[in-house]
N, C-alpha and C. Protein backbone atom coordinates (compact mmCIF):
# COMPACT_ATOMS: atom_id res chain seq x y z
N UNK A 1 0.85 -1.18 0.00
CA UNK A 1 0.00 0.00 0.00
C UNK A 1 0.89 1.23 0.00
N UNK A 2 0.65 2.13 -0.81
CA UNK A 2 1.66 3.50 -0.95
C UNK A 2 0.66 4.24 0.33
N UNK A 3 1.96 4.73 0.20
CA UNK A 3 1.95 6.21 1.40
C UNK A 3 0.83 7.41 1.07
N UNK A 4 0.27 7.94 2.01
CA UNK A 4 -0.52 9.39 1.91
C UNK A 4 -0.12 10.23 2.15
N UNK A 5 -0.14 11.44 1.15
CA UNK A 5 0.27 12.56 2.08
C UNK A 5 -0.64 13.74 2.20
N UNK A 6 -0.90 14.92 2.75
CA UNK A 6 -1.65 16.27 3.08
C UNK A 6 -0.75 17.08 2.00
N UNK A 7 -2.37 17.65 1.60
CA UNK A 7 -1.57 18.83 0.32
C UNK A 7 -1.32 19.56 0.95
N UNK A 8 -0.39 20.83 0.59
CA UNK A 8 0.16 21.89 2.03
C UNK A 8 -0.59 23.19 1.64
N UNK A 9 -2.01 22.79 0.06
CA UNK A 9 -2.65 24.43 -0.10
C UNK A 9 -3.77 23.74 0.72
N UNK A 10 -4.32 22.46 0.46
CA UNK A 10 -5.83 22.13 1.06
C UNK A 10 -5.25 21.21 1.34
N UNK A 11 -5.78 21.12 3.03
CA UNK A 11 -5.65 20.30 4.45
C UNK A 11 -6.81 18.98 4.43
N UNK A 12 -7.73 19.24 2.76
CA UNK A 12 -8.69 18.28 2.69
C UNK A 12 -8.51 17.99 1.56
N UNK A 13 -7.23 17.72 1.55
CA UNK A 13 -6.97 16.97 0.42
C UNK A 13 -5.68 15.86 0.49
N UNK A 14 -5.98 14.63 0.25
CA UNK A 14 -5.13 13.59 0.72
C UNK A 14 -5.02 12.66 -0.04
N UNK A 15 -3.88 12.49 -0.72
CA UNK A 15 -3.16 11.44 -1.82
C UNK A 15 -2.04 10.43 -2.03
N UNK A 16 -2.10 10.24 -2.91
CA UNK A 16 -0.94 9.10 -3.29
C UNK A 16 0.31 9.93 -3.31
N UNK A 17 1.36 9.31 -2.73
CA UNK A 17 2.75 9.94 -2.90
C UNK A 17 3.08 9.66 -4.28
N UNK A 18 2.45 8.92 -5.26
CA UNK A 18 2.92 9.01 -6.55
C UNK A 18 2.42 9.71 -7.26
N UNK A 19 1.12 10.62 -6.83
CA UNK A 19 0.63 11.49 -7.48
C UNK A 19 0.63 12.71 -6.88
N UNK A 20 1.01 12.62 -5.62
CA UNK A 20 1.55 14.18 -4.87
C UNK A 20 2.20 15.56 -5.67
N UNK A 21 3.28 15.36 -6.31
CA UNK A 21 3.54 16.23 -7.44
C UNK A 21 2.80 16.21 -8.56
N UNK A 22 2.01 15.92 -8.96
CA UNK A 22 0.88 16.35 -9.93
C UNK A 22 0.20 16.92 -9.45
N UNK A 23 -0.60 16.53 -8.47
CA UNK A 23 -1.56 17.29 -7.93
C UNK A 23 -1.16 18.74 -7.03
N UNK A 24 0.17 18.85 -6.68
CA UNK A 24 0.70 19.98 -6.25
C UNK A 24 0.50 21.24 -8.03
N UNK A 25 0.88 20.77 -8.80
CA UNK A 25 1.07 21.89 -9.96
C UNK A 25 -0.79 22.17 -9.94
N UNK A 26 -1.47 21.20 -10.11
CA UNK A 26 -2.95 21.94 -10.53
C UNK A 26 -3.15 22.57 -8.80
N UNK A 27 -3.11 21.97 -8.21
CA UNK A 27 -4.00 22.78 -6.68
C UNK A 27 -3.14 24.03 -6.36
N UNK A 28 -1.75 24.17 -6.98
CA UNK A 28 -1.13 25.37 -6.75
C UNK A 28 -1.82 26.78 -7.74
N UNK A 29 -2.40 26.39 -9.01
CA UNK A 29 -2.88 27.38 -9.44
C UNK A 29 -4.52 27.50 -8.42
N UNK A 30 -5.11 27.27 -8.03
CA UNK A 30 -6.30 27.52 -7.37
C UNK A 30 -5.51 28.55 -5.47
N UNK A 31 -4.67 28.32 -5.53
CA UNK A 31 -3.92 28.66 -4.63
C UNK A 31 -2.70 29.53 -5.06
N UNK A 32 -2.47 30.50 -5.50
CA UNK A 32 -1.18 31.35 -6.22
C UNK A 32 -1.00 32.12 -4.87
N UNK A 33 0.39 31.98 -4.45
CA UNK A 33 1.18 33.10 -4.11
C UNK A 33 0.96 32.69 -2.42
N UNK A 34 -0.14 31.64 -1.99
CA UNK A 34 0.46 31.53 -0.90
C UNK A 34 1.07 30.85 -0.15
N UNK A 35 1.95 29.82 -0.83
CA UNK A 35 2.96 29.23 0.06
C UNK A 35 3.90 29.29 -0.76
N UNK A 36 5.61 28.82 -0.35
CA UNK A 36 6.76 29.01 -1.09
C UNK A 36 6.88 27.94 -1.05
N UNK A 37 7.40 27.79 -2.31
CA UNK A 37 8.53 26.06 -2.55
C UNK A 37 9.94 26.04 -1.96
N UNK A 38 10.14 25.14 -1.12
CA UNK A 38 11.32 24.57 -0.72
C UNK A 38 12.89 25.01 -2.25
N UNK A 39 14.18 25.07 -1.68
CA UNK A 39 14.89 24.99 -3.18
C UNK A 39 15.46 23.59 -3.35
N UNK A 40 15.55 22.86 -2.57
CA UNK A 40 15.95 21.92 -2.57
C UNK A 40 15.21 20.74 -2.94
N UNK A 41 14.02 20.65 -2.61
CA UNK A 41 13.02 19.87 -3.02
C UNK A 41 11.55 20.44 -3.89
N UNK A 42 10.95 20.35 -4.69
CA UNK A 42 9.72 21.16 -5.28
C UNK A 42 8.65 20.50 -4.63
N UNK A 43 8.65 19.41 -4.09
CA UNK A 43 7.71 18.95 -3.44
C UNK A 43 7.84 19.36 -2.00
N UNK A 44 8.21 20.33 -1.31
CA UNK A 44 7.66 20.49 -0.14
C UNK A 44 7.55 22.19 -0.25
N UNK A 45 6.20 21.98 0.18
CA UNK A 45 5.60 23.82 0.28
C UNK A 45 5.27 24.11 1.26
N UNK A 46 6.00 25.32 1.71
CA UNK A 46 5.98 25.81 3.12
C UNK A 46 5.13 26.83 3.17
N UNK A 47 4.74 27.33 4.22
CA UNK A 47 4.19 28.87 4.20
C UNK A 47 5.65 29.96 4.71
N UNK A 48 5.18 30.96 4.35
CA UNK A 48 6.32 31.97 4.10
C UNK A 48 7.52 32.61 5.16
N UNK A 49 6.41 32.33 6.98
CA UNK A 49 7.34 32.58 7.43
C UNK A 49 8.12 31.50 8.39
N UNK A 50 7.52 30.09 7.35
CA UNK A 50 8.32 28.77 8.17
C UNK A 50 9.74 28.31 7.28
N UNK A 51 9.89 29.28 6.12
CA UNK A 51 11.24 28.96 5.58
C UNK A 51 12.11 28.60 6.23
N UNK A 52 12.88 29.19 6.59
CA UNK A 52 13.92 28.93 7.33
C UNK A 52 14.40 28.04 8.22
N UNK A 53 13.02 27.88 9.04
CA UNK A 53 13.38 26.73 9.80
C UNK A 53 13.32 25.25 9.13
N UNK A 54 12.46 25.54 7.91
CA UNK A 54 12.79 24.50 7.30
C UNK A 54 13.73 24.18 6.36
N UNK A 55 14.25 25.35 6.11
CA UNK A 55 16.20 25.08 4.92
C UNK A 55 16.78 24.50 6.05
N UNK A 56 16.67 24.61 7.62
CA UNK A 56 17.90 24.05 8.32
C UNK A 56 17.25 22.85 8.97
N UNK A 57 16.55 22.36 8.74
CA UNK A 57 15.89 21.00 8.72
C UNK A 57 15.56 20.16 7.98
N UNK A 58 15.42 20.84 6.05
CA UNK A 58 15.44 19.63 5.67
C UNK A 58 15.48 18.44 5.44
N UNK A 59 14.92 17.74 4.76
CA UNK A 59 16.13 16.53 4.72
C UNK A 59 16.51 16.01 3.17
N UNK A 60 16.29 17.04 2.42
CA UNK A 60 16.97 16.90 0.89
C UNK A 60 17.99 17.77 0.82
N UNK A 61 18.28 18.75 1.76
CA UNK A 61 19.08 19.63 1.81
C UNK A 61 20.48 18.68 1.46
N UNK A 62 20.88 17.80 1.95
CA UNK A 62 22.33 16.71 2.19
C UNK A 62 22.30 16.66 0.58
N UNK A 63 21.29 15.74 -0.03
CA UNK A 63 21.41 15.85 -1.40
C UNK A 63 21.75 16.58 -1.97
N UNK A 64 21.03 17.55 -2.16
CA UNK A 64 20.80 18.42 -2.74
C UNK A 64 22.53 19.28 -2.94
N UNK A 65 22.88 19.46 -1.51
CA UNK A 65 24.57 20.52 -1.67
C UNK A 65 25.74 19.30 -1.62
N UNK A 66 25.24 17.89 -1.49
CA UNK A 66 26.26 16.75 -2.05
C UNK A 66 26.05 17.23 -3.65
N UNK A 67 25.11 17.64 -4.18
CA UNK A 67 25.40 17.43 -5.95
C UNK A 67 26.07 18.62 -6.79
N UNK A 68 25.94 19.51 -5.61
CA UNK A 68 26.13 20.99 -6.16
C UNK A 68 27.52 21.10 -5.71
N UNK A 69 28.34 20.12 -4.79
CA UNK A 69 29.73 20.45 -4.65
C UNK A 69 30.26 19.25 -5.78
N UNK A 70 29.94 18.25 -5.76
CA UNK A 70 30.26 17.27 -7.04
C UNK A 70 30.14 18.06 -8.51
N UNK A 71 28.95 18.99 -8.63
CA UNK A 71 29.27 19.79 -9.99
C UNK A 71 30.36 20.90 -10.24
N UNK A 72 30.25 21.31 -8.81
CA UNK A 72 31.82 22.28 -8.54
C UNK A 72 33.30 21.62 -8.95
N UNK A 73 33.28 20.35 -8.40
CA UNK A 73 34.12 20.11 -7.70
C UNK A 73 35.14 18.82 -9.82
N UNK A 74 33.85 19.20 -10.63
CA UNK A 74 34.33 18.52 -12.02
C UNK A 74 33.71 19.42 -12.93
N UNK A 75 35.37 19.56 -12.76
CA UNK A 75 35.78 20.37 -14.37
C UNK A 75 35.82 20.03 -15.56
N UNK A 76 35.63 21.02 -16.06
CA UNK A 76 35.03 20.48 -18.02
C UNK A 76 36.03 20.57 -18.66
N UNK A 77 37.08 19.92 -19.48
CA UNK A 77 37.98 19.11 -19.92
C UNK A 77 37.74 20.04 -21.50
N UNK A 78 38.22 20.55 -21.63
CA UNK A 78 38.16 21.43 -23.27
C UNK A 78 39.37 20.75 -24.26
N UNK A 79 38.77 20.32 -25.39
CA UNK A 79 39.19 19.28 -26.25
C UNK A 79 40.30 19.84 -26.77
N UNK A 80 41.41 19.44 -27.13
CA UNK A 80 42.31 20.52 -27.99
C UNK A 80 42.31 19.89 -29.39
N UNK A 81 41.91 21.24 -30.20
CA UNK A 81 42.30 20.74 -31.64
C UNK A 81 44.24 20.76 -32.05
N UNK A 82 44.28 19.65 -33.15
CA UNK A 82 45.61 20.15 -33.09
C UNK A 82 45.86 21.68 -34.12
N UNK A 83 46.81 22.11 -33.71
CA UNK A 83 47.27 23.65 -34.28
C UNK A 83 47.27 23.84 -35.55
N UNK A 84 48.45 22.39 -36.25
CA UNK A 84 48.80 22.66 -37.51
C UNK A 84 47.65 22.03 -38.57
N UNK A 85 46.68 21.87 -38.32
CA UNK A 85 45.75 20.76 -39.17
C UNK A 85 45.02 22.75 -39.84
N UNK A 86 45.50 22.46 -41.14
CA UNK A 86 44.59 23.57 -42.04
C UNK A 86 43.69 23.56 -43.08
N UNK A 87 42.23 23.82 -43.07
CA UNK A 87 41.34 23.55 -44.26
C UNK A 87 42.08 24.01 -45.42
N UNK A 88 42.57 24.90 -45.31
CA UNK A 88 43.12 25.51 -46.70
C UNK A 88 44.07 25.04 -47.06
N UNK A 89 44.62 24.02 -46.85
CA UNK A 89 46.22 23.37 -47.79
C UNK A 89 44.93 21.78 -48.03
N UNK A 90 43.76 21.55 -47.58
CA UNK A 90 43.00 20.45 -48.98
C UNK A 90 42.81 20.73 -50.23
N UNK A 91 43.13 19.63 -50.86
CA UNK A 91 43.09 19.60 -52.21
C UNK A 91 41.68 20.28 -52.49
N UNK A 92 41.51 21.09 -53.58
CA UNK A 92 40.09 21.70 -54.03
C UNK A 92 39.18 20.18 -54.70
N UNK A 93 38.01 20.16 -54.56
CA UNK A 93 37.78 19.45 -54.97
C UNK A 93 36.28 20.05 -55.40
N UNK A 94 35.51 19.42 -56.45
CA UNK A 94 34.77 19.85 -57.31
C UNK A 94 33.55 19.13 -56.47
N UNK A 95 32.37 20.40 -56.94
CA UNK A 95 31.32 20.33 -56.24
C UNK A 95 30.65 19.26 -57.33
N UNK A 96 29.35 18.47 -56.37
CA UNK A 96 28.32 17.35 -56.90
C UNK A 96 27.24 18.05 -57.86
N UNK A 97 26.78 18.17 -58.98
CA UNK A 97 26.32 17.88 -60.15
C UNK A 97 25.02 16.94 -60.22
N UNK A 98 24.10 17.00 -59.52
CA UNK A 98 23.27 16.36 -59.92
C UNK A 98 22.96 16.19 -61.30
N UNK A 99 22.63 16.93 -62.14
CA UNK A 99 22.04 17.10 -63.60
C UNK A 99 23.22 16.28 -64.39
N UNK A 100 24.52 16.84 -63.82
CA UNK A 100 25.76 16.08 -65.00
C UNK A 100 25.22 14.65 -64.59
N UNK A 101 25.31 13.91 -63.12
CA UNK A 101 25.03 12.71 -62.90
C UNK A 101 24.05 12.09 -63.77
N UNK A 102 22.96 12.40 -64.07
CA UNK A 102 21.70 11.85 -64.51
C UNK A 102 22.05 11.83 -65.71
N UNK A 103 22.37 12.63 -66.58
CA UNK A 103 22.96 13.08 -68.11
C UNK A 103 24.12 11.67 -68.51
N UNK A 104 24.85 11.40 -67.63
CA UNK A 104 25.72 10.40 -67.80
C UNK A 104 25.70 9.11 -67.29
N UNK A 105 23.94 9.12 -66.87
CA UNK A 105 24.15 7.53 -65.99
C UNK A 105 22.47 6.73 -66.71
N UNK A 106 21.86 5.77 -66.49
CA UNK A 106 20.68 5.74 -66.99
C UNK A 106 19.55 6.03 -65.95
N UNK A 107 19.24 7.46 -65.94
CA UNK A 107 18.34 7.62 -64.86
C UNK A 107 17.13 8.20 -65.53
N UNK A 108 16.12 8.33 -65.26
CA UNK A 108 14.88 9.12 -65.79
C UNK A 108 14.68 9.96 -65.43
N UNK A 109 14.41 11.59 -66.37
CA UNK A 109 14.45 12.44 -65.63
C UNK A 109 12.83 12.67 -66.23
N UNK A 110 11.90 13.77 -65.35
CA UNK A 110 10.95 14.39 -65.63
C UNK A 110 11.19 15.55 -65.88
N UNK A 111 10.22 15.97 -66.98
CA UNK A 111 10.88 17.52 -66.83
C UNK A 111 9.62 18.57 -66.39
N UNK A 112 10.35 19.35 -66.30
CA UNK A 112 9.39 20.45 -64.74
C UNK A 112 9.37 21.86 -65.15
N UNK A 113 7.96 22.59 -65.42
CA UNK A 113 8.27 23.72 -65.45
C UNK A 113 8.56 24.22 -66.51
N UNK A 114 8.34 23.46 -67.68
CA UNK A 114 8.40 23.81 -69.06
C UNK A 114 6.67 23.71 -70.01
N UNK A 115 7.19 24.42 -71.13
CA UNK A 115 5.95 24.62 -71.62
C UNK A 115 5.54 23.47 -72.73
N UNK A 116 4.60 23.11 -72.92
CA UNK A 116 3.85 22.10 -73.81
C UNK A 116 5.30 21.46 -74.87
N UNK A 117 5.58 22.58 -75.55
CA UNK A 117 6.57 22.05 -76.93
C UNK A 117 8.08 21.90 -76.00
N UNK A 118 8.32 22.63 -75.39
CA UNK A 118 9.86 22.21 -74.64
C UNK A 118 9.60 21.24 -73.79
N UNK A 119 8.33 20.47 -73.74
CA UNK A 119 8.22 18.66 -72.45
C UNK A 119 8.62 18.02 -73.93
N UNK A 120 7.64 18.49 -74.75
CA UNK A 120 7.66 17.91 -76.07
C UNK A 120 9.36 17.75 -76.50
N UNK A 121 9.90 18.46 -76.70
CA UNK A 121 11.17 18.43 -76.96
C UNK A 121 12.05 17.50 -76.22
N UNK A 122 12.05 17.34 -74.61
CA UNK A 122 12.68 16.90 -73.56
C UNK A 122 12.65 15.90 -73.78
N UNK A 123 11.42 15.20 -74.02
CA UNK A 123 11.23 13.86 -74.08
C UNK A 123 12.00 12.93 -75.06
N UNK A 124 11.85 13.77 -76.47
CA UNK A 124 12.27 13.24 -77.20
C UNK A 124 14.19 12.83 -77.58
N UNK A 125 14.49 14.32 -76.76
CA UNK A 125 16.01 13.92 -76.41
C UNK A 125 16.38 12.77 -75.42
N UNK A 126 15.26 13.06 -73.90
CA UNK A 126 15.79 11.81 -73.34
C UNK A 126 15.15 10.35 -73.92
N UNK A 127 13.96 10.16 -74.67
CA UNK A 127 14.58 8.77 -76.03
C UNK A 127 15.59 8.63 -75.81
N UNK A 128 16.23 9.83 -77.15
CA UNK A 128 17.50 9.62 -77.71
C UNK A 128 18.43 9.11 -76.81
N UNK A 129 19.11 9.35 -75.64
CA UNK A 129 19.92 9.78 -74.76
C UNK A 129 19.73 8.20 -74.00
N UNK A 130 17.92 8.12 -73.69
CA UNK A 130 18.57 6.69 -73.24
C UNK A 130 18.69 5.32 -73.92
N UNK A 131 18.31 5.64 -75.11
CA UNK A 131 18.68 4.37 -76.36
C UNK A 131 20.11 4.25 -76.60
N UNK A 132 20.61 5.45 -76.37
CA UNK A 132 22.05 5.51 -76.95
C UNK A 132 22.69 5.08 -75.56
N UNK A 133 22.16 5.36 -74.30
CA UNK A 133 22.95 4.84 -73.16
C UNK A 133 22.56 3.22 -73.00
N UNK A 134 21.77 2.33 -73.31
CA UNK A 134 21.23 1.22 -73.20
C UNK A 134 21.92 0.53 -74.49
N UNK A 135 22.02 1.11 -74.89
CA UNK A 135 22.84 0.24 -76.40
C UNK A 135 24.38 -0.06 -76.19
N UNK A 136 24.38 0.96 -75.78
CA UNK A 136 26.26 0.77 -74.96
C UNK A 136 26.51 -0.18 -74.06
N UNK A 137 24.88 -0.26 -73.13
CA UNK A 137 25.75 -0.94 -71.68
C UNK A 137 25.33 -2.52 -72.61
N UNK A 138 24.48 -2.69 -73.55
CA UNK A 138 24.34 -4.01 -73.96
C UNK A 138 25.13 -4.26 -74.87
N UNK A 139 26.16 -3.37 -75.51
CA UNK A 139 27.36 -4.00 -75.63
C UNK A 139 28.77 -4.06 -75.07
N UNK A 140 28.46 -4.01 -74.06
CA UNK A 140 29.17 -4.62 -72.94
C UNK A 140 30.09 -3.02 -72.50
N UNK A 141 30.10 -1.84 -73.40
CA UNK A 141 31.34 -0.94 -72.62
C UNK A 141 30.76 0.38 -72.41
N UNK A 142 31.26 1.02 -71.39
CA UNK A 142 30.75 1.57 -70.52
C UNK A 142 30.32 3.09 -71.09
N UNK A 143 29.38 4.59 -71.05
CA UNK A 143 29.38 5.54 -71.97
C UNK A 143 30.06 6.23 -71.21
């Protein structure tokens, strides 16, 4: 059987500790501004002038400044590039070509954006273009 706990806006209201933080975010808007959240924990809501005695009573407090001296306490390790490594002494090399690709391989192209007689036209070159590329690879050498 799970645990119960008392909401800390309504004293008539009593739940599952697994649903305690849910039901804290909706019953806190029906309730704005009058109790404070703990910093150490979001689940415990105090009223305003029991703070204090409850930062030095906690009991997430231990956690809570165990994690915050462990984040202090590891340093972030900054990668070194090496010095002499320069983009600019790579060889240049030539940008990708879609259109040359297709033009020189057997691919189908559609054509886009042209008018009635220039599809008309397109078509009839890529025929040409892929009879003449299919005739090559069926005799065995490469275009």
């Amino acid at each position: 059987m799970s645990s119960l706990k008392t909401c800390p806006f309504d004293k008539n209201h009593i739940l599952q500790a697994e649903r305690f933080i849910v039901h804290l975010v909706r019953c806190q808007r029906n309730h704005p501004n009058v109790q404070v959240r703990c910093p150490h924990n979001e689940g415990h809501i105090i009223p305003p002038g029991e703070m204090e005695t409850h930062l030095n009573v906690c009991d997430t407090r231990a956690l809570s400044e165990l994690k915050d001296q462990q984040m202090v306490q590891k340093p972030v390790e900054q990668p070194l590039l090496p010095v002499g490594e320069s983009w600019d002494d790579d060889p240049d090399v030539g940008t990708y070509d879609p259109n040359n690709y297709c033009e020189q391989n057997l691919v189908i192209r559609q054509p886009v954006n042209l008018t009635k007689a220039q599809r008309k036209q397109f078509r009839l070159k890529e025929r040409e273009r892929l009879e003449k590329m299919d005739n090559s690879t069926s005799d065995g050498s490469k275009p």
